[in-house]
C-alpha atoms as a PDB file:
ATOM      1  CA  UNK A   1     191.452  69.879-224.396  1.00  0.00           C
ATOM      2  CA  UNK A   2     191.954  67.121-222.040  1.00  0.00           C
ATOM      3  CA  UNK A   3     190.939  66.425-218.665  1.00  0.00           C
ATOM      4  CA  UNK A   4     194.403  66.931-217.800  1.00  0.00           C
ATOM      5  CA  UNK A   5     194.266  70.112-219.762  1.00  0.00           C
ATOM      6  CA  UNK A   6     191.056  71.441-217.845  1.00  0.00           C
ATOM      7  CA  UNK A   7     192.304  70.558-214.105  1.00  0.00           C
ATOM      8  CA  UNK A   8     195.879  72.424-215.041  1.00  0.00           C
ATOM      9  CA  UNK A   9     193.844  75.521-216.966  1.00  0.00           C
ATOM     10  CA  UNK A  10     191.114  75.538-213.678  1.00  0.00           C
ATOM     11  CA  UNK A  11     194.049  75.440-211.376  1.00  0.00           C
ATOM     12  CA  UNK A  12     196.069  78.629-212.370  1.00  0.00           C
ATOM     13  CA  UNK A  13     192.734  80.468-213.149  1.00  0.00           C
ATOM     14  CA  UNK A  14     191.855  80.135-209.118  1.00  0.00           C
ATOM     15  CA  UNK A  15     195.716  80.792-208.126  1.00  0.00           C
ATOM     16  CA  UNK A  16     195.226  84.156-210.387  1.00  0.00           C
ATOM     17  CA  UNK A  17     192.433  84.693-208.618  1.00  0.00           C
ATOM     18  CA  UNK A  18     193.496  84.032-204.884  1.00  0.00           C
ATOM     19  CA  UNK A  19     196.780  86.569-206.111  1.00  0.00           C
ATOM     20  CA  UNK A  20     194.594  89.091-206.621  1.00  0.00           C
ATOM     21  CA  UNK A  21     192.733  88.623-203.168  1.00  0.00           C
ATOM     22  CA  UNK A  22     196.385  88.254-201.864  1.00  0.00           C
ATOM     23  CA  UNK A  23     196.908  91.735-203.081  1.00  0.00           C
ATOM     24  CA  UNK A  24     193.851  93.093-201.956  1.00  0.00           C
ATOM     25  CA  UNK A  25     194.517  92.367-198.316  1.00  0.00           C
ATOM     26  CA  UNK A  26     191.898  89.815-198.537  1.00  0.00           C
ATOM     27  CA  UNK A  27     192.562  85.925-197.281  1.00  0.00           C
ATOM     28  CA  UNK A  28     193.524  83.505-200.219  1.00  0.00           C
ATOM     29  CA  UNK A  29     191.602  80.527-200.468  1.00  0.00           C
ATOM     30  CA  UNK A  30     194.628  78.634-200.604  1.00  0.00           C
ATOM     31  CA  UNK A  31     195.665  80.243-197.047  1.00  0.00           C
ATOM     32  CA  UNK A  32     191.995  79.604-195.408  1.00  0.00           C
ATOM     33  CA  UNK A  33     191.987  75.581-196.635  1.00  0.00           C
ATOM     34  CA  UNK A  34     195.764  75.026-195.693  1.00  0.00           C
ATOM     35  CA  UNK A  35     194.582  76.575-192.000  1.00  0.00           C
ATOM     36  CA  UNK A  36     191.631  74.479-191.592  1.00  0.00           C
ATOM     37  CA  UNK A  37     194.121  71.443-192.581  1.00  0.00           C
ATOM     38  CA  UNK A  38     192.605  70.671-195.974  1.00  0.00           C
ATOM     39  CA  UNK A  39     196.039  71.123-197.671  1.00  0.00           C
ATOM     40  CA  UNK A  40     199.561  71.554-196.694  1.00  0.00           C
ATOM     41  CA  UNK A  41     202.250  72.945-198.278  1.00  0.00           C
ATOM     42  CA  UNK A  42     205.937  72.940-197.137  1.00  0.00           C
ATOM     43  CA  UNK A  43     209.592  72.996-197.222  1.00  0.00           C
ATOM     44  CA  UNK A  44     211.057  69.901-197.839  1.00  0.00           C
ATOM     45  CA  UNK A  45     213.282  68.659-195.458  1.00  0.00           C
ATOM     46  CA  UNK A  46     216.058  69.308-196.933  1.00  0.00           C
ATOM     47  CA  UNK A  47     215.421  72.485-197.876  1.00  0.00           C
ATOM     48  CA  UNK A  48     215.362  71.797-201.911  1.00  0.00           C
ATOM     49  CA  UNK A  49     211.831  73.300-202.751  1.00  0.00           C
ATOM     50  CA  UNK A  50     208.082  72.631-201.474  1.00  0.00           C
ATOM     51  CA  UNK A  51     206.135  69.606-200.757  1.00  0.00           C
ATOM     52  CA  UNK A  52     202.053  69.387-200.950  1.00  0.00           C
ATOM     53  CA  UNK A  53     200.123  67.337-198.926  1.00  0.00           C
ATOM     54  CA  UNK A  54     196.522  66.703-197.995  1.00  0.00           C
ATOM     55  CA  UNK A  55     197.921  65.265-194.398  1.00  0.00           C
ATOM     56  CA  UNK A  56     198.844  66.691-191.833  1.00  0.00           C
ATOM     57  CA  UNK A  57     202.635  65.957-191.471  1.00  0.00           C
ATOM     58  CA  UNK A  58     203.799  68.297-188.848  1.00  0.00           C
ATOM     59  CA  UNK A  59     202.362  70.457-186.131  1.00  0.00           C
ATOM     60  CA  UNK A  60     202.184  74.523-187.921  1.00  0.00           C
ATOM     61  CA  UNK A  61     204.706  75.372-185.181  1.00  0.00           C
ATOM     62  CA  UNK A  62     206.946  72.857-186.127  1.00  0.00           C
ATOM     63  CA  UNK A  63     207.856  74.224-189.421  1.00  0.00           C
ATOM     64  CA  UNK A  64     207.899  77.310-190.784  1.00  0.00           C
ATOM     65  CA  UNK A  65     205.233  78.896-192.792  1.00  0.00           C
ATOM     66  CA  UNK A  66     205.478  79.475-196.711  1.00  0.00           C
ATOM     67  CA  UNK A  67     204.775  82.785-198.245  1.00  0.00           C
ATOM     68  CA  UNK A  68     201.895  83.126-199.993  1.00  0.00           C
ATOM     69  CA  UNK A  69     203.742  84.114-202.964  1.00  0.00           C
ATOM     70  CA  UNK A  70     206.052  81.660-202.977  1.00  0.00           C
ATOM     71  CA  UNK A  71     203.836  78.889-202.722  1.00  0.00           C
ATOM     72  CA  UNK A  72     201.467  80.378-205.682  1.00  0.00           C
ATOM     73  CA  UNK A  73     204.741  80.335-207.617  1.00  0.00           C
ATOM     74  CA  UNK A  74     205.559  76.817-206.919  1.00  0.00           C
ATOM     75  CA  UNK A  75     201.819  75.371-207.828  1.00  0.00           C
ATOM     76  CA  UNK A  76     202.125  77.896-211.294  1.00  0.00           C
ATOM     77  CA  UNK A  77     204.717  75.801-211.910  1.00  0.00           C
ATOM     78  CA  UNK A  78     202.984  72.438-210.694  1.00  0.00           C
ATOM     79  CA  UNK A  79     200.347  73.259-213.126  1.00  0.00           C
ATOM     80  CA  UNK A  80     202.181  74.307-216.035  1.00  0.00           C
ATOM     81  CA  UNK A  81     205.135  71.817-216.312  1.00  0.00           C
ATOM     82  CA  UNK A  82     205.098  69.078-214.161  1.00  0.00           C
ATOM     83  CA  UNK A  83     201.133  68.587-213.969  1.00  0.00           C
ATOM     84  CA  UNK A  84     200.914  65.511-211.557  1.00  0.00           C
ATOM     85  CA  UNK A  85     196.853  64.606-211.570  1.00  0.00           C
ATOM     86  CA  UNK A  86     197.284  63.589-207.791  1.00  0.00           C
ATOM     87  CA  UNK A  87     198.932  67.284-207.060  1.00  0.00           C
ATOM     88  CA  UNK A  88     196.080  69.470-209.386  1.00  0.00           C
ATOM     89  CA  UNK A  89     193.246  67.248-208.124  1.00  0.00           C
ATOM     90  CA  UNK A  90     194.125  68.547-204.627  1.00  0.00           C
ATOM     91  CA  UNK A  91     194.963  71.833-205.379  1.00  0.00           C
ATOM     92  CA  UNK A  92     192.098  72.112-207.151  1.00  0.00           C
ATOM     93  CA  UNK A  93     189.567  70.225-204.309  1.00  0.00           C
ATOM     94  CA  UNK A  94     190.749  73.482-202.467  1.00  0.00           C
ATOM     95  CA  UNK A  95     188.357  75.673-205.013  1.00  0.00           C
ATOM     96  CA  UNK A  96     185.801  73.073-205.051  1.00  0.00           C
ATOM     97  CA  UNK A  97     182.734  75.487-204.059  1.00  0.00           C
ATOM     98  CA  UNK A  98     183.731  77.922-207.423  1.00  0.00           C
ATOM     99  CA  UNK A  99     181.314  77.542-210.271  1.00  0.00           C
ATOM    100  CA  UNK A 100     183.567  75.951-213.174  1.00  0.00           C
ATOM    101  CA  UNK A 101     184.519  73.020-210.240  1.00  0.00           C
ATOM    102  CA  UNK A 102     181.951  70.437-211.702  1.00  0.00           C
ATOM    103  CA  UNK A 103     183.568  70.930-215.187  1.00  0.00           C
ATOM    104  CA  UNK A 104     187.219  69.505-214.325  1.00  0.00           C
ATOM    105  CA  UNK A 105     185.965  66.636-212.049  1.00  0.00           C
END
């Protein structure tokens, strides 16, 4: 496996994961680093799809939030077919405190 291989394979593992607190009523990682400002995800402007960034490009109020589930789905599909480093090395700094982070750095 390559590195690539790793980051994509540790990636979905913690988005299964944060699903299943998701469904337990529980706060997804993904949620608790996107409201501390470690991570932003978001409609694109116009409207076509969703945009991550590690910078802050709006204030929350100014756009509208993203269901959880629809921004696991998106990042699923980040990690499984278009698998840009930049976009799984941030997703993935987001899960950087859980145990299997030092093997996909």
């Amino acid at each position: 496996m390559t590195g690539s291989d790793d980051l994509s394979a540790f990636v979905l593992a913690r988005l299964d994961e944060d699903e299943e607190r998701f469904n337990a009523d529980e706060l997804p990682h993904l949620d608790d680093a996107e409201r501390h400002g470690r991570i932003r995800i978001m409609y694109a402007d116009d409207g076509e799809g969703l945009l991550v960034s590690a910078d802050p490009v709006q204030a929350r109020e100014e756009r509208a939030p993203v269901p959880f589930p629809e921004k696991v789905a998106f990042l699923r599909a980040e990690a499984k077919v278009m698998r840009d480093p930049d976009v799984l090395k941030l997703v993935a700094s987001v899960y950087s405190a859980h145990p299997d982070w030092p093997k996909v750095q």
